[in-house]
N, C-alpha and C. Protein backbone atom coordinates (compact mmCIF):
# COMPACT_ATOMS: atom_id res chain seq x y z
N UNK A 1 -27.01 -45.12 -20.48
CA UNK A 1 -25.92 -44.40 -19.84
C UNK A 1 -26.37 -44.06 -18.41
N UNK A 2 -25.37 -44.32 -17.59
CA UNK A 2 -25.92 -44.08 -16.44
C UNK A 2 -25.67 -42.48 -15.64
N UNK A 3 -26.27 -42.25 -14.65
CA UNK A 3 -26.29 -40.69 -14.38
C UNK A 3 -24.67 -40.32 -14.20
N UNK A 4 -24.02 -40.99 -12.92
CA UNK A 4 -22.62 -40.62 -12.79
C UNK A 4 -21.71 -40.52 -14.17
N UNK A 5 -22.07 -41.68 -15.66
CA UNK A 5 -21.91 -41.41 -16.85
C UNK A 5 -21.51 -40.23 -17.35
N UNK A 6 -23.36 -39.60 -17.23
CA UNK A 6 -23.55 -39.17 -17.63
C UNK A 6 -22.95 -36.99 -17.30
N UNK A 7 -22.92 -37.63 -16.13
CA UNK A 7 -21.50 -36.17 -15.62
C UNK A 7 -20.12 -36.07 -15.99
N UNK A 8 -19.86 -37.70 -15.94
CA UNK A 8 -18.21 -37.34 -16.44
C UNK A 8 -18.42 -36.69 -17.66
N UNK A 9 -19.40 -36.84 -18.58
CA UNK A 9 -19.56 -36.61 -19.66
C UNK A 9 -19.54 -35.04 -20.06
N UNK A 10 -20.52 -34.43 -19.19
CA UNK A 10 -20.87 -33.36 -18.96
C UNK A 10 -19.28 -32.83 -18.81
N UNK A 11 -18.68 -33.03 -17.74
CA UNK A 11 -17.59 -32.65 -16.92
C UNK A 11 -16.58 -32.65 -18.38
N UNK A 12 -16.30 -33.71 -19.13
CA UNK A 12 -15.65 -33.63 -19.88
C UNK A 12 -15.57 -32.09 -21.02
N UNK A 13 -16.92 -32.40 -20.97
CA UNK A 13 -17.22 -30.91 -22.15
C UNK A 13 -17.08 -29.98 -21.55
N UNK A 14 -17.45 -29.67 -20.71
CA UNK A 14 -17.07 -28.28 -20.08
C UNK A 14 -15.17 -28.20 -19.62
N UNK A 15 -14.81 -29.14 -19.24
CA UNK A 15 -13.39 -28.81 -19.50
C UNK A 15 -12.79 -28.41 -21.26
N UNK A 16 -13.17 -29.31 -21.99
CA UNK A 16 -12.91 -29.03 -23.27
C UNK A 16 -12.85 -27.74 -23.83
N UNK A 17 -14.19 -27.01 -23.52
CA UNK A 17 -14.40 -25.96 -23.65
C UNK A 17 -13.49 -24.43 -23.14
N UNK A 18 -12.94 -25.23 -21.73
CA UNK A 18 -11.87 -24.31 -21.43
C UNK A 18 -13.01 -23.51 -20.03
N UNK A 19 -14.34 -23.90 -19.69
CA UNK A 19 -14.56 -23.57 -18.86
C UNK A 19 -14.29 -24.06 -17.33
N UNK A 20 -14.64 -23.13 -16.74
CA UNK A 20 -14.14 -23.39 -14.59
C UNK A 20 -15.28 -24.23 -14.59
N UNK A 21 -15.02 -24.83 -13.57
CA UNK A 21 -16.62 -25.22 -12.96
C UNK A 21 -16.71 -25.02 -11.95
N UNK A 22 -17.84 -24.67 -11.66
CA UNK A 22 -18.08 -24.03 -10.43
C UNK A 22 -18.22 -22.61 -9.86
N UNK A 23 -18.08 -21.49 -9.20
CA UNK A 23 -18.08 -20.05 -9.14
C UNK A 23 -17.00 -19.76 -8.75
N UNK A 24 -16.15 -18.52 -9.44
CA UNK A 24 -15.14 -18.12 -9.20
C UNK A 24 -14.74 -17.52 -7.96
N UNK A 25 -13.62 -18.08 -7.16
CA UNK A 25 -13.26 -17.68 -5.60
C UNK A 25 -12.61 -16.55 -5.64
N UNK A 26 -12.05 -15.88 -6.57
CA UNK A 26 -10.91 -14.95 -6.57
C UNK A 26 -10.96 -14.14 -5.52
N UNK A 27 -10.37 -13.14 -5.13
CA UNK A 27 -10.75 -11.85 -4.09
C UNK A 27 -10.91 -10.96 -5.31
N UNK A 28 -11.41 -9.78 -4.89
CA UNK A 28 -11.50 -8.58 -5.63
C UNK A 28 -11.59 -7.60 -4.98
N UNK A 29 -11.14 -6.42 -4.78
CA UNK A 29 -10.84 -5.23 -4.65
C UNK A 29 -11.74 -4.08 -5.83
N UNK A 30 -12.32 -2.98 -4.37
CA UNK A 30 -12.79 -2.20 -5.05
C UNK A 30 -11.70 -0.51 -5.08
N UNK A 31 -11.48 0.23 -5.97
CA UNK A 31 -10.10 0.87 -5.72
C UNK A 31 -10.08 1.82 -4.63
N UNK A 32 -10.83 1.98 -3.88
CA UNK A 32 -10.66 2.51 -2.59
C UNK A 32 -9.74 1.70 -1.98
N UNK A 33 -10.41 0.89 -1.75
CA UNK A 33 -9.81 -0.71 -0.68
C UNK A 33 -8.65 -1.17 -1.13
N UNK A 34 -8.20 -1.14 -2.26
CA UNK A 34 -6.89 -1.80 -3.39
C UNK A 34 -6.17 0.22 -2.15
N UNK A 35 -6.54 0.96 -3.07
CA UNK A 35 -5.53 2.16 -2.42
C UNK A 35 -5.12 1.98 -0.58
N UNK A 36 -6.60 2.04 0.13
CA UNK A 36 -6.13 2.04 0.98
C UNK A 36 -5.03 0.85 1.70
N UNK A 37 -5.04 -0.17 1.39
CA UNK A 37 -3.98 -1.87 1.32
C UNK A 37 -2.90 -1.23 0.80
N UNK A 38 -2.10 -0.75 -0.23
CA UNK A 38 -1.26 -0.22 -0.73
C UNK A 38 -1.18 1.02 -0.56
N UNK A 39 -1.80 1.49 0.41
CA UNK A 39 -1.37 3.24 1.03
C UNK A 39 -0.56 4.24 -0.02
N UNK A 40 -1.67 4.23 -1.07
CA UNK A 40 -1.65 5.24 -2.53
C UNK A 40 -2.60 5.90 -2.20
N UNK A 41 -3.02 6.53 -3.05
CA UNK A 41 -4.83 7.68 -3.81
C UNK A 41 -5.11 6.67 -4.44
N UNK A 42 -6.28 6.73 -4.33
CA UNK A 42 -7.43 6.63 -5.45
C UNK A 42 -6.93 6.57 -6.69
N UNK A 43 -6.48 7.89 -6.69
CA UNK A 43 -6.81 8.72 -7.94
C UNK A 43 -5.55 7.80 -8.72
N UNK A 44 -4.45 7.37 -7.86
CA UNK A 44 -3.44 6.39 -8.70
C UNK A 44 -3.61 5.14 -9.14
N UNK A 45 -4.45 4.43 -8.07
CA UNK A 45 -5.25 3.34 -8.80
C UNK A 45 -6.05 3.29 -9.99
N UNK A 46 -7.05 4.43 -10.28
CA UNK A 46 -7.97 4.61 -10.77
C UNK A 46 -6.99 4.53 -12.33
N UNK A 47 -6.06 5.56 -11.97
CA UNK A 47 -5.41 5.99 -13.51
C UNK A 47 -4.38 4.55 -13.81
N UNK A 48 -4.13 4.21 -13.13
CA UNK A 48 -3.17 2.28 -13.83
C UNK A 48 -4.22 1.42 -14.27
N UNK A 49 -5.70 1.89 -13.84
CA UNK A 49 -6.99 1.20 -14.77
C UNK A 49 -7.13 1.63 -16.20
N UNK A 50 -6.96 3.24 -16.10
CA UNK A 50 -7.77 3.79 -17.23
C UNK A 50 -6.06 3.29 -18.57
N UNK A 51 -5.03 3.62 -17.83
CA UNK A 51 -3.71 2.99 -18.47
C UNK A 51 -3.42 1.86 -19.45
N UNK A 52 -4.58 1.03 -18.27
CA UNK A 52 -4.58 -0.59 -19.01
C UNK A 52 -2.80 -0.66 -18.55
N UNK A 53 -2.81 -0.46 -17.39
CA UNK A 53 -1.56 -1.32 -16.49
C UNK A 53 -2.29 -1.68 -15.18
N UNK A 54 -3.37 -1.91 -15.22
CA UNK A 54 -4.44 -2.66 -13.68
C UNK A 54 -5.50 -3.38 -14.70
N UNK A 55 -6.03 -4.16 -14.49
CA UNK A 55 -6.99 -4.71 -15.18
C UNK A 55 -8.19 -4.63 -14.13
N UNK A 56 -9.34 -4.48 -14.90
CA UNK A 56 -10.56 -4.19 -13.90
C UNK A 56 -11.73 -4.94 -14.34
N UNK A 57 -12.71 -4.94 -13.88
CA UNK A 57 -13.84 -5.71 -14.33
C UNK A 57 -15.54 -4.69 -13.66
N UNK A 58 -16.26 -4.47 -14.70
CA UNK A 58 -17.07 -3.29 -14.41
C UNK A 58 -18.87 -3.97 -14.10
N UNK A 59 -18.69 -4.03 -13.49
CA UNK A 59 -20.24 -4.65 -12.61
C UNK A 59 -21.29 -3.22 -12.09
N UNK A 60 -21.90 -3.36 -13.51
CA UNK A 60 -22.77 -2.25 -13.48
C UNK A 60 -22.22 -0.93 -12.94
N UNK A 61 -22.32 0.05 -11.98
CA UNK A 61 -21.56 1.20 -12.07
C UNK A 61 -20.41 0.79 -11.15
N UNK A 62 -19.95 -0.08 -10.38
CA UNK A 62 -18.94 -0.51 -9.99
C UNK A 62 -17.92 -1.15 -10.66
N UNK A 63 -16.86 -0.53 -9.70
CA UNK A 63 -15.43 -0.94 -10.55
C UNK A 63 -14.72 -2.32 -9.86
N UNK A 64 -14.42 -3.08 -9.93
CA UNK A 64 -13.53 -4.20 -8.69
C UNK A 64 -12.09 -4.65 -9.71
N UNK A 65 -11.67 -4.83 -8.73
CA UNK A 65 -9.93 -5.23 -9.45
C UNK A 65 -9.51 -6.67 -9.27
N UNK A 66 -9.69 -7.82 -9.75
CA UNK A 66 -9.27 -9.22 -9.56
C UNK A 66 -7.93 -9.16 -9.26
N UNK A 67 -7.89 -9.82 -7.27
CA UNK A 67 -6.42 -9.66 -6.75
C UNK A 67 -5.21 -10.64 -8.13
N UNK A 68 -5.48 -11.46 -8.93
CA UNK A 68 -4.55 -11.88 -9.31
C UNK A 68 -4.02 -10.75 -10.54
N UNK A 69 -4.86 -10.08 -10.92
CA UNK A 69 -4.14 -8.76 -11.70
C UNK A 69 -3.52 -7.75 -10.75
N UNK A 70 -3.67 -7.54 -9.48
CA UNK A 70 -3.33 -6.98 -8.73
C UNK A 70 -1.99 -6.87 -8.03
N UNK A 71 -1.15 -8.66 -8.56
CA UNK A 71 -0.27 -9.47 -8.20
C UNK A 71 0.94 -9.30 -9.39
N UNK A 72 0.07 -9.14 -10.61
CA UNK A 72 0.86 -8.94 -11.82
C UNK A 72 1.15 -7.36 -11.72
N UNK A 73 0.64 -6.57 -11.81
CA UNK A 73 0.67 -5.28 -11.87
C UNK A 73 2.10 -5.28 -10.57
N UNK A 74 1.90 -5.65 -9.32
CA UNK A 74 3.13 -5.19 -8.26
C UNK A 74 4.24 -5.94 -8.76
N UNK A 75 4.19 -6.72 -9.13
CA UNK A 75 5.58 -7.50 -9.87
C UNK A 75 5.74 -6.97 -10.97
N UNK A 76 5.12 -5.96 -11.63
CA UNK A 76 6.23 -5.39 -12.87
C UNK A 76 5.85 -6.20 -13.98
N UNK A 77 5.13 -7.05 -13.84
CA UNK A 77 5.02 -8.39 -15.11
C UNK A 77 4.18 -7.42 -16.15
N UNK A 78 4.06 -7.68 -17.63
CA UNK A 78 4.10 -7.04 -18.55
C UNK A 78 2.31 -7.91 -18.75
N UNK A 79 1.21 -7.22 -19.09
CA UNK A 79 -0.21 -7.72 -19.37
C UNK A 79 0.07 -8.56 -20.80
């Protein structure tokens, strides 16, 4: 099998699997930065996290908000 083969191969399984390849580009927002962009508090961001109507992702004692949940949440769309 030859090397280029031997990637599609690779490539194949990892799609199968349902994984990305490669590192994720998303933006992310930390809820300061999400508040201050949307000229709220904090304290309103913070609580549509704790709600589970913001979705968040917790990187050791930091909080960040993946802009595409950020997109769902302003459109009203249901998690």
């Amino acid at each position: 099998m030859t090397e280029s083969e031997k990637m599609l191969t690779r490539s194949a399984r990892t799609k199968a699997r349902g994984h990305q390849e490669g590192p994720s580009l998303e933006k992310y927002f930390s809820p300061e930065s999400l508040a201050q962009r949307l000229e709220c508090s904090v304290a309103k961001v913070r609580k549509s996290i704790w709600q589970g109507q913001l979705d968040a992702v917790r990187i050791g004692r930091l909080v960040r908000i993946p802009a595409s949940s950020v997109q769902k949440w302003l459109s009203g769309a249901p998690r």
